[in-house]
N, C-alpha and C. Protein backbone atom coordinates (compact mmCIF):
# COMPACT_ATOMS: atom_id res chain seq x y z
N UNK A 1 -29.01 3.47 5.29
CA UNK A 1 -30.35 3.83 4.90
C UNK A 1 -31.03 2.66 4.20
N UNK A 2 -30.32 2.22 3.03
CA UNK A 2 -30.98 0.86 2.85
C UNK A 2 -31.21 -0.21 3.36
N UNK A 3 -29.94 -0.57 4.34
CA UNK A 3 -29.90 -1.62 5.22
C UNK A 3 -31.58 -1.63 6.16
N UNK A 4 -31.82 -0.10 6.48
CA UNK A 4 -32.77 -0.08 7.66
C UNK A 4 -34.01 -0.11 6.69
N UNK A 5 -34.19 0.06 5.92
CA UNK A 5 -35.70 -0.01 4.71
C UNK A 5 -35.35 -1.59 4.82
N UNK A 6 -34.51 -2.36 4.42
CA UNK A 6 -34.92 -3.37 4.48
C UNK A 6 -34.72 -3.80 5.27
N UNK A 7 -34.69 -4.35 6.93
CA UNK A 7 -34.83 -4.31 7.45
C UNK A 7 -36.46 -4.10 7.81
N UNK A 8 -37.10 -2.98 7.71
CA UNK A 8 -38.19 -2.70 8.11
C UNK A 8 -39.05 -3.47 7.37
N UNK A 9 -38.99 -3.99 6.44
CA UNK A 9 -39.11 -5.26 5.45
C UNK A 9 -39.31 -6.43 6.03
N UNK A 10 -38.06 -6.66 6.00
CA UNK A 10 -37.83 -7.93 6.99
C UNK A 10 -39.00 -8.33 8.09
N UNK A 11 -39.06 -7.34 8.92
CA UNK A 11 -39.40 -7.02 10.10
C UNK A 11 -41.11 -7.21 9.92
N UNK A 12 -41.44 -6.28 9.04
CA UNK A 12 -43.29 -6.77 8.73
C UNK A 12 -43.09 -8.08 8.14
N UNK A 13 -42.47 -8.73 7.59
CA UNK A 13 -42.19 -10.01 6.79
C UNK A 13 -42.51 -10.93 8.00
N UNK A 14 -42.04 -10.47 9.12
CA UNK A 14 -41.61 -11.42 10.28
C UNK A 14 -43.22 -11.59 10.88
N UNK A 15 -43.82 -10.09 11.29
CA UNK A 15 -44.75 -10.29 11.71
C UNK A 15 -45.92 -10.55 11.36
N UNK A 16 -45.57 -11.08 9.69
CA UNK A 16 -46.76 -11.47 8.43
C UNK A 16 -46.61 -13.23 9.05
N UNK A 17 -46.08 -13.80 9.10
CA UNK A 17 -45.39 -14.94 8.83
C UNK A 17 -46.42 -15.76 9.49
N UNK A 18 -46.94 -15.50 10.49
CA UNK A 18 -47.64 -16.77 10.90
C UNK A 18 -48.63 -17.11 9.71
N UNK A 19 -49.27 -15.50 9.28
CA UNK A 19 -50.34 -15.49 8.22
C UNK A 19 -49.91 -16.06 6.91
N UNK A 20 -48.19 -16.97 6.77
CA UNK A 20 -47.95 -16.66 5.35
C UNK A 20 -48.43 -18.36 5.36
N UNK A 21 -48.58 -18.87 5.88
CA UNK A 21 -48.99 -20.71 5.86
C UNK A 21 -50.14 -20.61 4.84
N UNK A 22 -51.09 -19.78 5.22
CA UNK A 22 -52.60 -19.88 4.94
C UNK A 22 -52.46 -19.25 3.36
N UNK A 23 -53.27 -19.84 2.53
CA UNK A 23 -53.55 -19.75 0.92
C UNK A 23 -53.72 -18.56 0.71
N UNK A 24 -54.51 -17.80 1.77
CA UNK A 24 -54.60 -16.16 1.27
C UNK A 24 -53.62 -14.95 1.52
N UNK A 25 -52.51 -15.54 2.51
CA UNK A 25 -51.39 -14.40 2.37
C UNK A 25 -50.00 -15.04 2.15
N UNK A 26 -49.29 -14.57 1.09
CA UNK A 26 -48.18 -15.22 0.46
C UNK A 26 -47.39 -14.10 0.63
N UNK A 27 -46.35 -13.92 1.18
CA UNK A 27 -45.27 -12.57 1.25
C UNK A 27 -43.98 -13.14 0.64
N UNK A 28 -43.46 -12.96 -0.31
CA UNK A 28 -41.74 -12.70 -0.50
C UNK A 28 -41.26 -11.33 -0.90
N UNK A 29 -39.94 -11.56 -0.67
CA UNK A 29 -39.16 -10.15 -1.16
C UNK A 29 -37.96 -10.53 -1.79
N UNK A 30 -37.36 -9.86 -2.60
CA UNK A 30 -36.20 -9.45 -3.74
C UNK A 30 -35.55 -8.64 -3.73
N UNK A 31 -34.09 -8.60 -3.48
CA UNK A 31 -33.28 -7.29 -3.74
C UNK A 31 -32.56 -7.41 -4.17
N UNK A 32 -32.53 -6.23 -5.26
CA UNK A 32 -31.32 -6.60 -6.16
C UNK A 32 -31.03 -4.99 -6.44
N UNK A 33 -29.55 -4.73 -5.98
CA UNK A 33 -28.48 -3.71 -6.04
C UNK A 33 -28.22 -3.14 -7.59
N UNK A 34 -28.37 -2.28 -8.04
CA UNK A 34 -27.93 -1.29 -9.13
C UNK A 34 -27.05 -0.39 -8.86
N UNK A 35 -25.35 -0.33 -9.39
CA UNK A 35 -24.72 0.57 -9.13
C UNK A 35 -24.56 2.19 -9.32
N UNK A 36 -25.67 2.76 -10.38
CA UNK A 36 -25.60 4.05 -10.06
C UNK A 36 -27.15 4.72 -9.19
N UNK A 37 -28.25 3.92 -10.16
CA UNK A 37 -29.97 4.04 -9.97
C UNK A 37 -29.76 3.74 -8.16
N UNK A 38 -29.24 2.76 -7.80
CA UNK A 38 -29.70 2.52 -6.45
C UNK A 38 -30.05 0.99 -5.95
N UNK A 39 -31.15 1.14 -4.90
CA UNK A 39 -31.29 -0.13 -4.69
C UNK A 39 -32.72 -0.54 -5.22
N UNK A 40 -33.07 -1.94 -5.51
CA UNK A 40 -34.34 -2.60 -5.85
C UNK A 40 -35.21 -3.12 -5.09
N UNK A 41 -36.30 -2.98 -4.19
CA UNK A 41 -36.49 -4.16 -3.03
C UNK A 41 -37.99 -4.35 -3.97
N UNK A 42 -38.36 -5.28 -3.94
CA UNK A 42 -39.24 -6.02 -4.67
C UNK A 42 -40.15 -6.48 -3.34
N UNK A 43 -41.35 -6.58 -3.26
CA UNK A 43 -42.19 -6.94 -2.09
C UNK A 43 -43.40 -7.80 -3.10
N UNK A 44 -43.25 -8.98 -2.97
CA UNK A 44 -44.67 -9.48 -3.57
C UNK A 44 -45.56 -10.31 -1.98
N UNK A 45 -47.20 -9.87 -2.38
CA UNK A 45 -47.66 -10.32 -1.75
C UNK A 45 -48.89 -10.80 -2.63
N UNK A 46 -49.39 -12.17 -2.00
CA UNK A 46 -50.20 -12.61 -2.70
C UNK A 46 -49.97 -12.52 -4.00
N UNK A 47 -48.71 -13.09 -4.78
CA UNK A 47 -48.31 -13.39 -6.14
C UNK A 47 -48.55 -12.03 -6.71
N UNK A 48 -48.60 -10.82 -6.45
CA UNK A 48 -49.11 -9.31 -6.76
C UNK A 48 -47.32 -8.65 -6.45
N UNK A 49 -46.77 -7.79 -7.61
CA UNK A 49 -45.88 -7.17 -7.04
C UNK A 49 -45.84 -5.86 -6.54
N UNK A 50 -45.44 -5.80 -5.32
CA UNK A 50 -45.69 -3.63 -4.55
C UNK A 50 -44.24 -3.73 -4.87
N UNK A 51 -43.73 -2.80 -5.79
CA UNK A 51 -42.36 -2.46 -5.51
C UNK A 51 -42.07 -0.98 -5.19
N UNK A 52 -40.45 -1.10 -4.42
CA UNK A 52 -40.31 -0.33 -3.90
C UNK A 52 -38.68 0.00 -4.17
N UNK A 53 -38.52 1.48 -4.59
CA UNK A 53 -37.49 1.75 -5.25
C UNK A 53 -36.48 2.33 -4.08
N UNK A 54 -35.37 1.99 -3.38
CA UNK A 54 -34.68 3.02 -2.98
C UNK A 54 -33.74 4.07 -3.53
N UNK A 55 -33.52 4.87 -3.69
CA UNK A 55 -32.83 5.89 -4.35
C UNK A 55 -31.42 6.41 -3.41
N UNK A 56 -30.57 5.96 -3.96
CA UNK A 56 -29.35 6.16 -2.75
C UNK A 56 -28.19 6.84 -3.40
N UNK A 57 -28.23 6.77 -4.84
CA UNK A 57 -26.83 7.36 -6.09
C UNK A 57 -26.15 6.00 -5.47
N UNK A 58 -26.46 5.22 -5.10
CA UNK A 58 -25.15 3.86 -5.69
C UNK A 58 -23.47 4.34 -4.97
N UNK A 59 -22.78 3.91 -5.96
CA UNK A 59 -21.28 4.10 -6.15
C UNK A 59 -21.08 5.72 -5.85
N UNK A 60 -22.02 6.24 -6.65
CA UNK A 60 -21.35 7.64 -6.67
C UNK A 60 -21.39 8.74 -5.62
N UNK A 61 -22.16 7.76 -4.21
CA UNK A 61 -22.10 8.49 -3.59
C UNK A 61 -20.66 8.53 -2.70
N UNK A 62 -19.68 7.89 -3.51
CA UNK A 62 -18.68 7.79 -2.38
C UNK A 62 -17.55 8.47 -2.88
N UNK A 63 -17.98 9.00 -4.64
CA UNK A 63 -17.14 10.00 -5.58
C UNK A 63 -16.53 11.34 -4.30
N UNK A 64 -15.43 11.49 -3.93
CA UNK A 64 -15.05 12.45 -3.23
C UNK A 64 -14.75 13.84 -3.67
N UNK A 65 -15.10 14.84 -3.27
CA UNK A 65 -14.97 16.21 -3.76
C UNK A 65 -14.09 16.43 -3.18
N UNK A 66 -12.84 16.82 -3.59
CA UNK A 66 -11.06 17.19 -3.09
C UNK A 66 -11.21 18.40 -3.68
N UNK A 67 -10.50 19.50 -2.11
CA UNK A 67 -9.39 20.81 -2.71
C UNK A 67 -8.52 20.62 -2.94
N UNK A 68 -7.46 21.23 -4.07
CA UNK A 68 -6.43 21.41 -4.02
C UNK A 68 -5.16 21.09 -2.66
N UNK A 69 -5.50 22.10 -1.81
CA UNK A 69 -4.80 21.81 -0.41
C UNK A 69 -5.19 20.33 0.12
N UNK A 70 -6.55 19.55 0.19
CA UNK A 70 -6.34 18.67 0.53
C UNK A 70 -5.77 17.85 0.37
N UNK A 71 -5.57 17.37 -1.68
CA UNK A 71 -4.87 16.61 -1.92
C UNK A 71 -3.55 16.87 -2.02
N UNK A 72 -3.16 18.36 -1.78
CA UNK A 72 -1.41 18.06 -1.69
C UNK A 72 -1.01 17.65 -0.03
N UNK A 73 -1.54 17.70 0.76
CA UNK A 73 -1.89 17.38 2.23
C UNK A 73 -1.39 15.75 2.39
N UNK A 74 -3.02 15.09 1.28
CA UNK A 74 -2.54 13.90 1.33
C UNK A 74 -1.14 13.08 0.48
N UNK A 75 -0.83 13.58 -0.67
CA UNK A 75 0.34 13.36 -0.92
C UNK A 75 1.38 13.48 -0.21
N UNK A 76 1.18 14.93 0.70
CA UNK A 76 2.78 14.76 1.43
C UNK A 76 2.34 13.78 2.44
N UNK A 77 1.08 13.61 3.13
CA UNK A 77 1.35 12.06 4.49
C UNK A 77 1.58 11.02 3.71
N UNK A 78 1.01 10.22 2.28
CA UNK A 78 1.33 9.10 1.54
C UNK A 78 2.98 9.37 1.67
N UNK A 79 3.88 10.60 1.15
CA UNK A 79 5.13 10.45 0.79
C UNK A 79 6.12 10.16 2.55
N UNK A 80 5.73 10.57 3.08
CA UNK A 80 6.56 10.59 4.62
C UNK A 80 5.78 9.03 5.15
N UNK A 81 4.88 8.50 4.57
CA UNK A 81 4.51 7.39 5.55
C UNK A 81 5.67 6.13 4.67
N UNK A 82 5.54 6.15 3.38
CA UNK A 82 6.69 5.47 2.41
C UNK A 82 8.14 6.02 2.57
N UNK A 83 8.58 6.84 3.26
CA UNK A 83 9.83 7.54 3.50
C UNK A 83 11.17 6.54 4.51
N UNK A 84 12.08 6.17 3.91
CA UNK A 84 12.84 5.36 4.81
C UNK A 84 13.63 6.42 5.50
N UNK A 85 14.43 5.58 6.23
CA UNK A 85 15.32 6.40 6.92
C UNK A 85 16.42 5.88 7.21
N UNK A 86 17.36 6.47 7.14
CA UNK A 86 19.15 5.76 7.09
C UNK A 86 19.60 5.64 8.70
N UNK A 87 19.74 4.07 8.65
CA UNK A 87 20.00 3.72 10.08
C UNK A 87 21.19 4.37 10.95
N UNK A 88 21.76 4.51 11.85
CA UNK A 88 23.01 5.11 12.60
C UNK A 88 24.15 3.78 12.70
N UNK A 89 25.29 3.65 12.33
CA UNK A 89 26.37 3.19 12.54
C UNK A 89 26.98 3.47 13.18
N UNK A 90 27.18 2.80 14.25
CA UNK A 90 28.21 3.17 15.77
C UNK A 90 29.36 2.54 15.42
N UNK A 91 30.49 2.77 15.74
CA UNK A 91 32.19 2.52 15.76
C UNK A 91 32.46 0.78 15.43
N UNK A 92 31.88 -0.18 16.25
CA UNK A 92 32.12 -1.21 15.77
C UNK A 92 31.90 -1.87 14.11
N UNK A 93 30.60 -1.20 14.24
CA UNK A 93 29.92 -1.40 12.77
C UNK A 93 30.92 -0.65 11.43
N UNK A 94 31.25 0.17 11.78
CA UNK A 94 31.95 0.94 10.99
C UNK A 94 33.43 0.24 10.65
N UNK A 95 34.08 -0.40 11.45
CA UNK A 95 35.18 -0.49 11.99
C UNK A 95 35.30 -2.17 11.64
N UNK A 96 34.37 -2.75 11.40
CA UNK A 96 33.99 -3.71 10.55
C UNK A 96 33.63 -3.27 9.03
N UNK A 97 33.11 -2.58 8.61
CA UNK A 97 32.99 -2.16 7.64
C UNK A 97 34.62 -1.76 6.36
N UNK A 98 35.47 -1.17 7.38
CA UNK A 98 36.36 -0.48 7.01
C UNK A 98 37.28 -2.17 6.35
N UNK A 99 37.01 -2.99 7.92
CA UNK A 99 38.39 -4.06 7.54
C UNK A 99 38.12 -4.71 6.48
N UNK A 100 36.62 -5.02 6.77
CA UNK A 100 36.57 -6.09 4.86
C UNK A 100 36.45 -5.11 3.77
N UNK A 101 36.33 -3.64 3.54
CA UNK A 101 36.86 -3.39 2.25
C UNK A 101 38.50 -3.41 2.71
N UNK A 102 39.32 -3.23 3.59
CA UNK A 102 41.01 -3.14 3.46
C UNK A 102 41.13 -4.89 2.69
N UNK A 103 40.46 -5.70 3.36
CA UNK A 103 40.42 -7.06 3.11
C UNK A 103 40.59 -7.65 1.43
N UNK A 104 39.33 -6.99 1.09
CA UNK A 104 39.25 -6.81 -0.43
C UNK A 104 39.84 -6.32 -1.19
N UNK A 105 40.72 -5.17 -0.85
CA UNK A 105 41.28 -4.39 -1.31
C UNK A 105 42.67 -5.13 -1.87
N UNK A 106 43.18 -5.68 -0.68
CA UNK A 106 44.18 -6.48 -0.58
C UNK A 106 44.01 -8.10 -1.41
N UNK A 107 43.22 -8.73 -1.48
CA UNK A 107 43.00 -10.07 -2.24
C UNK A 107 41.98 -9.52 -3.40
N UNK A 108 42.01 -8.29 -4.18
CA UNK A 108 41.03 -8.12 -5.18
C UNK A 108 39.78 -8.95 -5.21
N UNK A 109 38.89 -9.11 -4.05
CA UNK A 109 37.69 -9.91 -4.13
C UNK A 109 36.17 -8.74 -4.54
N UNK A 110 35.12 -9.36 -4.83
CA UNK A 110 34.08 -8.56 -5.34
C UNK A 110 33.34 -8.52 -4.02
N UNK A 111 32.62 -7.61 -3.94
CA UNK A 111 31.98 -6.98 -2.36
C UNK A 111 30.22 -6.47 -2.50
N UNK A 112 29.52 -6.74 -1.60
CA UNK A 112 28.19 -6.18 -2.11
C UNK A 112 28.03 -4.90 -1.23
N UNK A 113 28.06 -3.80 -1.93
CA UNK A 113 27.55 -2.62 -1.41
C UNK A 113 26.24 -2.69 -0.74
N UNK A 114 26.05 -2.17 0.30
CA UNK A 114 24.17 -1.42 0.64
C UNK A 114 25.14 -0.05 0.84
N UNK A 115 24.09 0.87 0.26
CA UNK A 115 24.04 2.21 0.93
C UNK A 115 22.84 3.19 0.64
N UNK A 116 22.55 3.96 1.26
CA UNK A 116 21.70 4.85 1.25
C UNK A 116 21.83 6.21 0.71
N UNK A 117 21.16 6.63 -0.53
CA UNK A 117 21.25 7.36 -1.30
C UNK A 117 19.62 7.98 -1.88
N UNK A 118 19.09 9.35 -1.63
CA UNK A 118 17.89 9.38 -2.11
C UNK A 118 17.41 9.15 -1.48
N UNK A 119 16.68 9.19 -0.67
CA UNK A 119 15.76 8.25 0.30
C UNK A 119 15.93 6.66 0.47
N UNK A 120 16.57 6.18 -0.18
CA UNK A 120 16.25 4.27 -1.07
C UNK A 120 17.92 4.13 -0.31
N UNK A 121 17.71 2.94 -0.06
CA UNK A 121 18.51 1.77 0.12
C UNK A 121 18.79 1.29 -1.17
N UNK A 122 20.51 1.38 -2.40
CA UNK A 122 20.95 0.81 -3.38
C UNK A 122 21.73 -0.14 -2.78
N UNK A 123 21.89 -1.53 -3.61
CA UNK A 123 23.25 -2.13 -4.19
C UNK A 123 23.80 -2.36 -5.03
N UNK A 124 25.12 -2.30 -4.72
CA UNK A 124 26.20 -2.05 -5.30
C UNK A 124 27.02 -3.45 -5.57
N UNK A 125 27.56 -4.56 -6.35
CA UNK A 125 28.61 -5.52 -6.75
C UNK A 125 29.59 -5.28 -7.42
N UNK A 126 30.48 -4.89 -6.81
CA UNK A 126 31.88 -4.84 -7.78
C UNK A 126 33.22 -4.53 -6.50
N UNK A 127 34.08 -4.35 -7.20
CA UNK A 127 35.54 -4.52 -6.58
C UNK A 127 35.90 -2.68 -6.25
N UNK A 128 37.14 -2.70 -5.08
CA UNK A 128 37.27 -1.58 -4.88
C UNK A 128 38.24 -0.59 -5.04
N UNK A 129 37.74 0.15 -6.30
CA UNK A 129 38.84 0.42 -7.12
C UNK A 129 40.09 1.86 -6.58
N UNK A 130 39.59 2.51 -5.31
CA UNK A 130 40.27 3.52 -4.90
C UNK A 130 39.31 4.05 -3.76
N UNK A 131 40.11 4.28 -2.56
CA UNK A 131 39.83 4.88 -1.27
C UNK A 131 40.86 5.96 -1.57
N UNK A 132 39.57 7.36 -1.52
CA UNK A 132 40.00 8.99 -1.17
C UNK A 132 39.74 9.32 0.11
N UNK A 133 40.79 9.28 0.93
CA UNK A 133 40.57 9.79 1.68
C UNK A 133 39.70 11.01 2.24
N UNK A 134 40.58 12.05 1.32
CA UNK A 134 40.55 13.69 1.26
C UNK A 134 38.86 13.74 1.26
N UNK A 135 38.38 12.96 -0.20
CA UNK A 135 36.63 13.64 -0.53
C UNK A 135 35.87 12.28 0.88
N UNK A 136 36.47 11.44 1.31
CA UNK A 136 35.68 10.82 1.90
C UNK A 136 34.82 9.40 1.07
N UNK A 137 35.39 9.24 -0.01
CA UNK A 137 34.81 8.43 -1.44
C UNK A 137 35.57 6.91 -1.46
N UNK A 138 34.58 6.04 -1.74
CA UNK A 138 35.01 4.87 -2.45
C UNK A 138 34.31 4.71 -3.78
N UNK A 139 35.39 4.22 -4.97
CA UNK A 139 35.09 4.39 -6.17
C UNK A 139 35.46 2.96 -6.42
N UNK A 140 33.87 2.40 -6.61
CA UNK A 140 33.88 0.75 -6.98
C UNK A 140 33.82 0.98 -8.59
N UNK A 141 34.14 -0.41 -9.17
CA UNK A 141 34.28 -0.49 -10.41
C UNK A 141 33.52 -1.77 -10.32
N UNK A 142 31.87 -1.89 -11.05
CA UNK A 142 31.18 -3.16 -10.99
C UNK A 142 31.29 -4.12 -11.83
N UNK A 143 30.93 -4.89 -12.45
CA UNK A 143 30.87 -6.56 -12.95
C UNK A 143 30.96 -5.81 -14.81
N UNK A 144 30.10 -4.30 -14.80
CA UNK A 144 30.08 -4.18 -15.96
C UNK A 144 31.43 -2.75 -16.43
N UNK A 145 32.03 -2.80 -15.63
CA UNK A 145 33.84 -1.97 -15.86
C UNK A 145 32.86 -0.48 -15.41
N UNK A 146 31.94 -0.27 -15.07
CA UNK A 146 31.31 1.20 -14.68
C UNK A 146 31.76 1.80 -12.95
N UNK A 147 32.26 3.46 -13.30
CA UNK A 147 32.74 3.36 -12.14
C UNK A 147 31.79 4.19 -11.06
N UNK A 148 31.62 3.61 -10.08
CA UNK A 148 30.81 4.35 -9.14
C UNK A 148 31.46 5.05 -7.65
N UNK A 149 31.32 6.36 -7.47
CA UNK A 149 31.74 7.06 -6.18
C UNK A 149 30.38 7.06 -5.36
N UNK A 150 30.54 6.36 -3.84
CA UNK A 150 30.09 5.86 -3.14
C UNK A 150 30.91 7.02 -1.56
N UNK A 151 30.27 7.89 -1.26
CA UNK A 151 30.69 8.92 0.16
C UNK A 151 30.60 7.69 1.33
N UNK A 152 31.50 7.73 2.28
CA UNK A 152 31.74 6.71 3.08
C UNK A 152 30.41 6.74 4.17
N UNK A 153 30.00 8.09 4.21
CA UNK A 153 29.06 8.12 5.13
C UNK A 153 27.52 7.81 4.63
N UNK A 154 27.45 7.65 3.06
CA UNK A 154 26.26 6.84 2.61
C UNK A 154 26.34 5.15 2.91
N UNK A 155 27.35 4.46 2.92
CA UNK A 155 27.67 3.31 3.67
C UNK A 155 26.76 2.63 4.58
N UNK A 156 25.79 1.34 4.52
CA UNK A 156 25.44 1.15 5.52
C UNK A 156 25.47 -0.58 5.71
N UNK A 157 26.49 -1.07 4.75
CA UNK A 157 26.45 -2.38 5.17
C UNK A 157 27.57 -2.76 4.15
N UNK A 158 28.56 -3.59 4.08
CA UNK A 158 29.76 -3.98 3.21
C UNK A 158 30.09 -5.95 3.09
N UNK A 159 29.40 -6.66 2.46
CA UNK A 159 29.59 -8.25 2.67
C UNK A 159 30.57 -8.56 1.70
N UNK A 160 30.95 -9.96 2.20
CA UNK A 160 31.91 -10.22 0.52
C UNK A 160 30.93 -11.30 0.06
N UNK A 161 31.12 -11.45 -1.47
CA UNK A 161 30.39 -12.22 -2.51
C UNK A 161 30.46 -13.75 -2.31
């Protein structure tokens, strides 16, 4: 709406112009933006100012009126668009996984956990202090003597340090 007021501005400006050479018709214009009042367009002719106010609410016209339902709507697409997802490990991967903790296990070396827990990708640094079979658990003991149970199937990556 403002764009086209001025514009239409412009536009008589344009078709003033041959007349603006000559001493008796002088045209400029001024605009200057106010963020709540609106817009300013200033029209002087012949050193005389015509002004002209646009009225638009500024900023506030872009203040959004939310229901309830909408904004829990948009929270849940924000939360599923930020949502990871725990990759699939096929047999080799796994099977690699298994030998360098037996590896570690065997030369007491320190190991960097990834696994997936919560939605989030954690890591984990420390040594491996007991494989349960039975619960399916590895219980690392990290850099600071704290012990952590780690389910084999949260597992998604095993390096050494």
């Amino acid at each position: 709406m403002i764009g086209d007021q001025i514009s239409k501005i412009q536009l008589f400006l344009l078709l003033l112009s041959p007349f603006q050479n000559t001493k008796k018709h002088i045209f400029t214009i001024k605009v200057k933006t106010y963020p709540f009042t609106g817009t300013l367009v200033r029209l002087y002719y012949n050193l005389k100012e015509v002004g002209i106010m646009i009225r638009d609410r500024g900023a506030m016209k872009w203040t959004a009126m939310m229901l309830p339902e909408h904004v829990m709507k948009l929270r849940e697409f924000d939360w599923d668009q930020n949502k990871k997802v725990k990759p699939e490990l096929d047999e080799q991967q796994l099977e690699l996984i298994e030998e360098t903790i037996c590896e570690a296990m065997a030369e007491n070396l320190d190991l960097c956990f990834t696994y997936f827990e919560w939605e989030d990708f954690h890591l984990l640094i420390g040594k491996v202090h007991y494989m349960d079979v039975y619960k399916k658990q590895i219980r690392i003991v990290d850099l600071h003597e704290d012990l952590h149970k780690i389910n084999f199937c949260d597992l998604v990556d095993v390096k050494f340090l």
